[in-house]
PDB file of N, CA and C in Angstrom:
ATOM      1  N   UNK A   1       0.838  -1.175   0.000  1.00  0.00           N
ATOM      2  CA  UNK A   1       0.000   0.000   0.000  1.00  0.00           C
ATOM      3  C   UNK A   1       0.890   1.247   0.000  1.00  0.00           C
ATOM      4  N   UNK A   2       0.496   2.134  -0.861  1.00  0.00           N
ATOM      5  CA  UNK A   2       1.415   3.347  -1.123  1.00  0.00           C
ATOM      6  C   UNK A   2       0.618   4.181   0.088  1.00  0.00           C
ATOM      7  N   UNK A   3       2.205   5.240   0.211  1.00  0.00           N
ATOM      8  CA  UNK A   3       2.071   6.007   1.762  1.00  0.00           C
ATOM      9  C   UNK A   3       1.217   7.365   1.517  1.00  0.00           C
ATOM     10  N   UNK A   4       0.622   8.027   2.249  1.00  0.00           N
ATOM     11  CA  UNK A   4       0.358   9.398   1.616  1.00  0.00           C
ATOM     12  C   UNK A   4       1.582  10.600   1.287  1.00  0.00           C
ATOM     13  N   UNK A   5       2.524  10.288   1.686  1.00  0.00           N
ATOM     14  CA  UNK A   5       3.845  11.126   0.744  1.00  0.00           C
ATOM     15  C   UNK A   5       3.691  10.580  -0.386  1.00  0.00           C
ATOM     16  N   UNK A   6       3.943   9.440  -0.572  1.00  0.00           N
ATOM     17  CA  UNK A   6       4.458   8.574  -1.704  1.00  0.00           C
ATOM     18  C   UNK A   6       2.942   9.221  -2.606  1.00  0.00           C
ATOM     19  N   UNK A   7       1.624   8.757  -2.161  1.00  0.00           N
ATOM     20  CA  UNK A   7       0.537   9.272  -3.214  1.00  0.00           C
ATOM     21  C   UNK A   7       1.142  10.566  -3.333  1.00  0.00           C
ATOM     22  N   UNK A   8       1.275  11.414  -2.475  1.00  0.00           N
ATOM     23  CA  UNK A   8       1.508  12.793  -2.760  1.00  0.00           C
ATOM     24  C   UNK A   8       2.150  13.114  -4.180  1.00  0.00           C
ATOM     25  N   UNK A   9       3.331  12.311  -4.284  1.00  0.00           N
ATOM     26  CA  UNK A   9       4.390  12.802  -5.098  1.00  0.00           C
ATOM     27  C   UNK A   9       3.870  12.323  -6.446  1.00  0.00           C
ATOM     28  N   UNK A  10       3.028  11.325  -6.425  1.00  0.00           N
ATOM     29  CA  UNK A  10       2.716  10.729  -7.668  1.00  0.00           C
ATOM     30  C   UNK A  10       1.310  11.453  -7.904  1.00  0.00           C
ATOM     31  N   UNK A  11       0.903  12.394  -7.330  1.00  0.00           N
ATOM     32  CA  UNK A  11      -0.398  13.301  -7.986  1.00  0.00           C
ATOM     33  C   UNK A  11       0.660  14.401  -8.354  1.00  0.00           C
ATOM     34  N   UNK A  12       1.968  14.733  -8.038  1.00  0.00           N
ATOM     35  CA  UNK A  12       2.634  15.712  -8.906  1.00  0.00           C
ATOM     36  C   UNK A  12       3.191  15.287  -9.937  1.00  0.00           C
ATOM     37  N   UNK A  13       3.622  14.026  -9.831  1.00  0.00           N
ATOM     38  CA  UNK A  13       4.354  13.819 -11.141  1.00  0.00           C
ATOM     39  C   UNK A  13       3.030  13.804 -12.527  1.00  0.00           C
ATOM     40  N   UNK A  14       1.642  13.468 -11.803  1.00  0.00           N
ATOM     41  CA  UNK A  14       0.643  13.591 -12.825  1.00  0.00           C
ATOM     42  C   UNK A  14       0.364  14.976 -13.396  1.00  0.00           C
ATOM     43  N   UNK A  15       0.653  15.859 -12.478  1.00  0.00           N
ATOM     44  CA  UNK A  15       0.440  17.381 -12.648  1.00  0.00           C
ATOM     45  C   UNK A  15       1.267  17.690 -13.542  1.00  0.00           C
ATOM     46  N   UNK A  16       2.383  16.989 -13.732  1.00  0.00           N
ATOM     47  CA  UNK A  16       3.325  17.540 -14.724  1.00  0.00           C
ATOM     48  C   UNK A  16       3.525  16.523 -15.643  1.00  0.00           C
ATOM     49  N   UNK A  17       2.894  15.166 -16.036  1.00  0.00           N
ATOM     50  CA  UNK A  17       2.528  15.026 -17.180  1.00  0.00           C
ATOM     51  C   UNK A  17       1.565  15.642 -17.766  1.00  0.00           C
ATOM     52  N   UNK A  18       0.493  16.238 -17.605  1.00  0.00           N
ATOM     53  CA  UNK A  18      -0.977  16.081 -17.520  1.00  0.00           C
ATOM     54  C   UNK A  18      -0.171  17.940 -18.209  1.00  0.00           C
ATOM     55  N   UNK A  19       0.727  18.915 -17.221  1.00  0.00           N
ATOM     56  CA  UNK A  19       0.920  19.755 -17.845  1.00  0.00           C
ATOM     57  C   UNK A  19       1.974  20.181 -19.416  1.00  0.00           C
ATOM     58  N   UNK A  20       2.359  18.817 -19.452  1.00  0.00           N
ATOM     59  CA  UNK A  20       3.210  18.812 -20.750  1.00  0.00           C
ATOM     60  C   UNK A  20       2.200  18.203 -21.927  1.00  0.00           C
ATOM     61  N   UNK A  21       0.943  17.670 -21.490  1.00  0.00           N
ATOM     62  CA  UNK A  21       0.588  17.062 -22.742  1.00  0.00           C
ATOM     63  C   UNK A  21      -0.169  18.458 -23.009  1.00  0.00           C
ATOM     64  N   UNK A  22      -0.485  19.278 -22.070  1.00  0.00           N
ATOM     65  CA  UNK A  22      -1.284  19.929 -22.357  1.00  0.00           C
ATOM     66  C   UNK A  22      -0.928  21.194 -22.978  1.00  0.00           C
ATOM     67  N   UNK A  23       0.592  21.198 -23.206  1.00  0.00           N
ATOM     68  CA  UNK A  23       1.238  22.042 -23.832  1.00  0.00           C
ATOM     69  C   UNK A  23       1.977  21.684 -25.091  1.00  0.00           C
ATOM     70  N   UNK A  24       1.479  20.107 -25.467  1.00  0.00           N
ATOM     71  CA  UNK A  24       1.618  19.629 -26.922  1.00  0.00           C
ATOM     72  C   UNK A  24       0.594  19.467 -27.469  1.00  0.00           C
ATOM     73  N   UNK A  25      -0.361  19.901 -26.742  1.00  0.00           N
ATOM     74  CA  UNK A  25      -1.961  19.239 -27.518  1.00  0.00           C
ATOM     75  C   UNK A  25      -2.698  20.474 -28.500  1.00  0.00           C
ATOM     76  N   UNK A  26      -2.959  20.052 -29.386  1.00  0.00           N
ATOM     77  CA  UNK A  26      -3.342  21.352 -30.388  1.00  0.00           C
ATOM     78  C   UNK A  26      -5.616  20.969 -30.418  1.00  0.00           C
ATOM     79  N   UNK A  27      -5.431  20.074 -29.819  1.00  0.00           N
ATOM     80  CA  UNK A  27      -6.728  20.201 -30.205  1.00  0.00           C
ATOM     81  C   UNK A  27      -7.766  21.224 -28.826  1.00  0.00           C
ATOM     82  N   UNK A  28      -8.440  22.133 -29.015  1.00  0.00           N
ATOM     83  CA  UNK A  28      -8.559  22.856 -27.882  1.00  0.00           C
ATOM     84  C   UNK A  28      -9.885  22.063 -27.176  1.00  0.00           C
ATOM     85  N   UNK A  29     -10.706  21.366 -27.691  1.00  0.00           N
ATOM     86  CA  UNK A  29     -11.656  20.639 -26.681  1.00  0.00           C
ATOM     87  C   UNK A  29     -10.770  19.442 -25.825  1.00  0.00           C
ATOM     88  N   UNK A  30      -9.818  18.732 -26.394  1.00  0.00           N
ATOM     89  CA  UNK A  30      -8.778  17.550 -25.564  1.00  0.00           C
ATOM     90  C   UNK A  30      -8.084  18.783 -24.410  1.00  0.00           C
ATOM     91  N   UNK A  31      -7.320  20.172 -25.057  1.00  0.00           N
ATOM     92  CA  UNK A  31      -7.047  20.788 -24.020  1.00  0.00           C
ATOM     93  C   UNK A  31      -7.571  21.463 -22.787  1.00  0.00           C
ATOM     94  N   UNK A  32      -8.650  21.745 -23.520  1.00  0.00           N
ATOM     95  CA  UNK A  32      -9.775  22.131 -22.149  1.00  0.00           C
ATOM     96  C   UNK A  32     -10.205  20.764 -21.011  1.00  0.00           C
ATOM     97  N   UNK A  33     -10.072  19.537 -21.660  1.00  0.00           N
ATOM     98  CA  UNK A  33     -10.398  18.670 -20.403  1.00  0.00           C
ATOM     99  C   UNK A  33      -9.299  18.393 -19.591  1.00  0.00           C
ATOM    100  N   UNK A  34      -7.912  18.668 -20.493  1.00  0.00           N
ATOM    101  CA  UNK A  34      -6.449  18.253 -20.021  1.00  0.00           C
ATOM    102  C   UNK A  34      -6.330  19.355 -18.690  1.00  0.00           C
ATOM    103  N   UNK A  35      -6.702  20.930 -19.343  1.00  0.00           N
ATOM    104  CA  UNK A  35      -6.842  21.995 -18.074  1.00  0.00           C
ATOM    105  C   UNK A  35      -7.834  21.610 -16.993  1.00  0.00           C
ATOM    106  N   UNK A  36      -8.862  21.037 -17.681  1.00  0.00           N
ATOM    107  CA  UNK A  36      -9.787  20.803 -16.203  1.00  0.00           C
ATOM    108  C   UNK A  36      -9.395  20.046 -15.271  1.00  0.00           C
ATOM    109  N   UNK A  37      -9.030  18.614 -15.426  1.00  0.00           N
ATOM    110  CA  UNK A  37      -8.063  18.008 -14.533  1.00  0.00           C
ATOM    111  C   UNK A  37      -6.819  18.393 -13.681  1.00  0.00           C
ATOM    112  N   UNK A  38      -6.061  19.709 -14.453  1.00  0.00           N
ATOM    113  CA  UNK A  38      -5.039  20.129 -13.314  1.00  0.00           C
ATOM    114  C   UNK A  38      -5.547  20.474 -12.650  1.00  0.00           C
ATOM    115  N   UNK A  39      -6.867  21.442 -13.086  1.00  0.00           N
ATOM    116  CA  UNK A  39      -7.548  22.404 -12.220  1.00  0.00           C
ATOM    117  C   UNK A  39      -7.843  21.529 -10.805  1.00  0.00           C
ATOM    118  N   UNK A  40      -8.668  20.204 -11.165  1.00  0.00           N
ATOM    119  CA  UNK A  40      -9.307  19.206 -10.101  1.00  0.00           C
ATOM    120  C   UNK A  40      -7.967  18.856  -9.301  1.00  0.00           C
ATOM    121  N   UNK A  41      -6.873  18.659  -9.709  1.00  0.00           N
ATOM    122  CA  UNK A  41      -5.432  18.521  -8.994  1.00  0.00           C
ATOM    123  C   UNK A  41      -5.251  19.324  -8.180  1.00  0.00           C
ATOM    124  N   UNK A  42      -4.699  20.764  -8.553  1.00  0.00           N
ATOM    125  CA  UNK A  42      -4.466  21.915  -7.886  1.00  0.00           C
ATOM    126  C   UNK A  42      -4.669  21.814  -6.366  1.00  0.00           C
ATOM    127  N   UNK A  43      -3.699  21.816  -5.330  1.00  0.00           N
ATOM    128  CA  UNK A  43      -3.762  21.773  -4.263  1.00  0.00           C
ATOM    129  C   UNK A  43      -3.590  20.411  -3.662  1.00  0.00           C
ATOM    130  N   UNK A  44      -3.982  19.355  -4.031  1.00  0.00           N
ATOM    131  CA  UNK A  44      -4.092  18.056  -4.060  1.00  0.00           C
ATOM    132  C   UNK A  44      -2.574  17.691  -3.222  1.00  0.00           C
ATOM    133  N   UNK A  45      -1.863  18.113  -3.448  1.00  0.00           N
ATOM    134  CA  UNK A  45      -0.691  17.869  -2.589  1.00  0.00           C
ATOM    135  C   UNK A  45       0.007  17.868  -1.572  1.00  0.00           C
ATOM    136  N   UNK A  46      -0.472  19.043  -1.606  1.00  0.00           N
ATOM    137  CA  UNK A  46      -0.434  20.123  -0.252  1.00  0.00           C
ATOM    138  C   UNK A  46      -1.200  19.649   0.507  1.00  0.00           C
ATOM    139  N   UNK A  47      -2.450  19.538   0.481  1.00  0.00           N
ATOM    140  CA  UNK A  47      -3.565  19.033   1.445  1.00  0.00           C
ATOM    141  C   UNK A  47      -2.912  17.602   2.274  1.00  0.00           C
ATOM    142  N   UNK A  48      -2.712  16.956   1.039  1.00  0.00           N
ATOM    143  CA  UNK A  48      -2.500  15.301   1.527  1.00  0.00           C
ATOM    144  C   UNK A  48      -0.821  15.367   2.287  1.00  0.00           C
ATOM    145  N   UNK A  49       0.282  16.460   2.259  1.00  0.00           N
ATOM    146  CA  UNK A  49       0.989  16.675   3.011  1.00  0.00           C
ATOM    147  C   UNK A  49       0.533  17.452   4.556  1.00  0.00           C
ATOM    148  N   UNK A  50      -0.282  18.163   4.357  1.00  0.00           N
ATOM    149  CA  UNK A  50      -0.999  18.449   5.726  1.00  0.00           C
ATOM    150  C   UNK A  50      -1.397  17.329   6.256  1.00  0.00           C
ATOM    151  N   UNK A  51      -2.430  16.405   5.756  1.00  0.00           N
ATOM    152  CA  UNK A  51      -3.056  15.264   6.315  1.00  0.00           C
ATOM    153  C   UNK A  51      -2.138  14.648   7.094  1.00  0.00           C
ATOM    154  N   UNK A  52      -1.254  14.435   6.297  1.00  0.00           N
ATOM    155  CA  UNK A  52       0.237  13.444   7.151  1.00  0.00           C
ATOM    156  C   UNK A  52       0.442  14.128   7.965  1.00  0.00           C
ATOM    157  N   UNK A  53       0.918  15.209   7.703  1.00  0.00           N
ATOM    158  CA  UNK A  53       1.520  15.917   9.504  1.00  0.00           C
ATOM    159  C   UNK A  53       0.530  15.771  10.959  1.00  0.00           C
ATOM    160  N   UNK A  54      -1.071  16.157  10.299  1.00  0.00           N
ATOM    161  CA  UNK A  54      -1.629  16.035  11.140  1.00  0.00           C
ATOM    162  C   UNK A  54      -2.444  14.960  11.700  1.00  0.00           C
ATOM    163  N   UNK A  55      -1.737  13.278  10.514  1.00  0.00           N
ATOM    164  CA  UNK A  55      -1.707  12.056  11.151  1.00  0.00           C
ATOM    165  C   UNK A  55      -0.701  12.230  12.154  1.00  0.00           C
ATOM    166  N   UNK A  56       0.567  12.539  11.780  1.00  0.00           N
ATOM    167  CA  UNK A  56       1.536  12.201  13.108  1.00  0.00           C
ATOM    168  C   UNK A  56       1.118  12.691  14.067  1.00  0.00           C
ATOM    169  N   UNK A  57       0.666  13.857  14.095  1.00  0.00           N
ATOM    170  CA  UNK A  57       0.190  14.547  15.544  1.00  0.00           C
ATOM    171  C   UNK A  57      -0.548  13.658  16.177  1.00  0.00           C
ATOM    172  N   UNK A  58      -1.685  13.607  15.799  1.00  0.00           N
ATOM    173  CA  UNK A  58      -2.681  12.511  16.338  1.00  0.00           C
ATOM    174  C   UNK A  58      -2.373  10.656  16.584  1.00  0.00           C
ATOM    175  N   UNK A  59      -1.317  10.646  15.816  1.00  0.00           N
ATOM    176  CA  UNK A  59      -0.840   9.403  16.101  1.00  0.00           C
ATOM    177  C   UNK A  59       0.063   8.879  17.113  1.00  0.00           C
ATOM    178  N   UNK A  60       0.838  10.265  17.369  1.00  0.00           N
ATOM    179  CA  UNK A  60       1.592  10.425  18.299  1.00  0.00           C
ATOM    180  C   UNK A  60       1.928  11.973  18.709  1.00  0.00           C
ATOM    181  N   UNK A  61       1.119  12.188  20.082  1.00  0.00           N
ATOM    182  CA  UNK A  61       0.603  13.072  20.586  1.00  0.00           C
ATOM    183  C   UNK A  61       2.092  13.735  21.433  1.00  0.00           C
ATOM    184  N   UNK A  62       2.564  13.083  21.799  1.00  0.00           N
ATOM    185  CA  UNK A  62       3.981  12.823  23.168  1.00  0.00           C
ATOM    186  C   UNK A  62       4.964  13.372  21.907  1.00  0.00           C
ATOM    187  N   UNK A  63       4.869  13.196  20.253  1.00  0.00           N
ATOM    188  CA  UNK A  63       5.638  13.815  19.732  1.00  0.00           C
ATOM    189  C   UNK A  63       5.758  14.931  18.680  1.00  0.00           C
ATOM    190  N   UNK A  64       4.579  15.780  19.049  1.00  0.00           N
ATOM    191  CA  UNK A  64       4.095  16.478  18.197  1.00  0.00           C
ATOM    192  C   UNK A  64       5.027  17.565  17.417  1.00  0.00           C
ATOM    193  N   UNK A  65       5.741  18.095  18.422  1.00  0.00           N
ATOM    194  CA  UNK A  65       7.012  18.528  17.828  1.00  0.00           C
ATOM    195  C   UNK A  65       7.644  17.949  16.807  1.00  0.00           C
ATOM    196  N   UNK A  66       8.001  16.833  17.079  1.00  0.00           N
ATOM    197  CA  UNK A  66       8.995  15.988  15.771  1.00  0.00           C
ATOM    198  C   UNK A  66       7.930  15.693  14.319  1.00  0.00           C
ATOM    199  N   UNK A  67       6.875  16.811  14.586  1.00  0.00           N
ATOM    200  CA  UNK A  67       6.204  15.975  12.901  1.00  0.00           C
ATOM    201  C   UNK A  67       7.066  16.669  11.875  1.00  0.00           C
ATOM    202  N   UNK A  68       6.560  15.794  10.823  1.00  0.00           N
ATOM    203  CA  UNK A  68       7.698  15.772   9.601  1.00  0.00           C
ATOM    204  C   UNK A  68       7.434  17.416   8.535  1.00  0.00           C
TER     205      UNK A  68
END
């Protein structure tokens, strides 16, 4: 089972396929759905790096300081 860093990093590496096709793609209805999907991305990372931190907290309370 992949970790939520590990998902993390692999919804960016999609962000940046997803932003290169969308900067080879000439057809503008394929590009408009290619933009809508970053759009649905956008933030997606960040969030799920918060989540983690504020698993460790809650997971371990005695070390809240040391979250990552």
């Amino acid at each position: 089972m992949k970790t939520l860093p590990d998902a993390a990093r692999q919804v960016e590496q999609a962000q940046s396929v997803l932003s290169m096709w969308l900067e080879l793609c000439k057809n503008t209805e394929e590009a408009n759905k290619i933009a809508a999907i970053i759009t649905l991305l956008d933030g997606v990372p960040e969030a799920m790096d918060a989540a983690e931190s504020l698993l460790f907290v809650l997971e371990n309370p005695d070390h809240a300081e040391e979250q990552p």
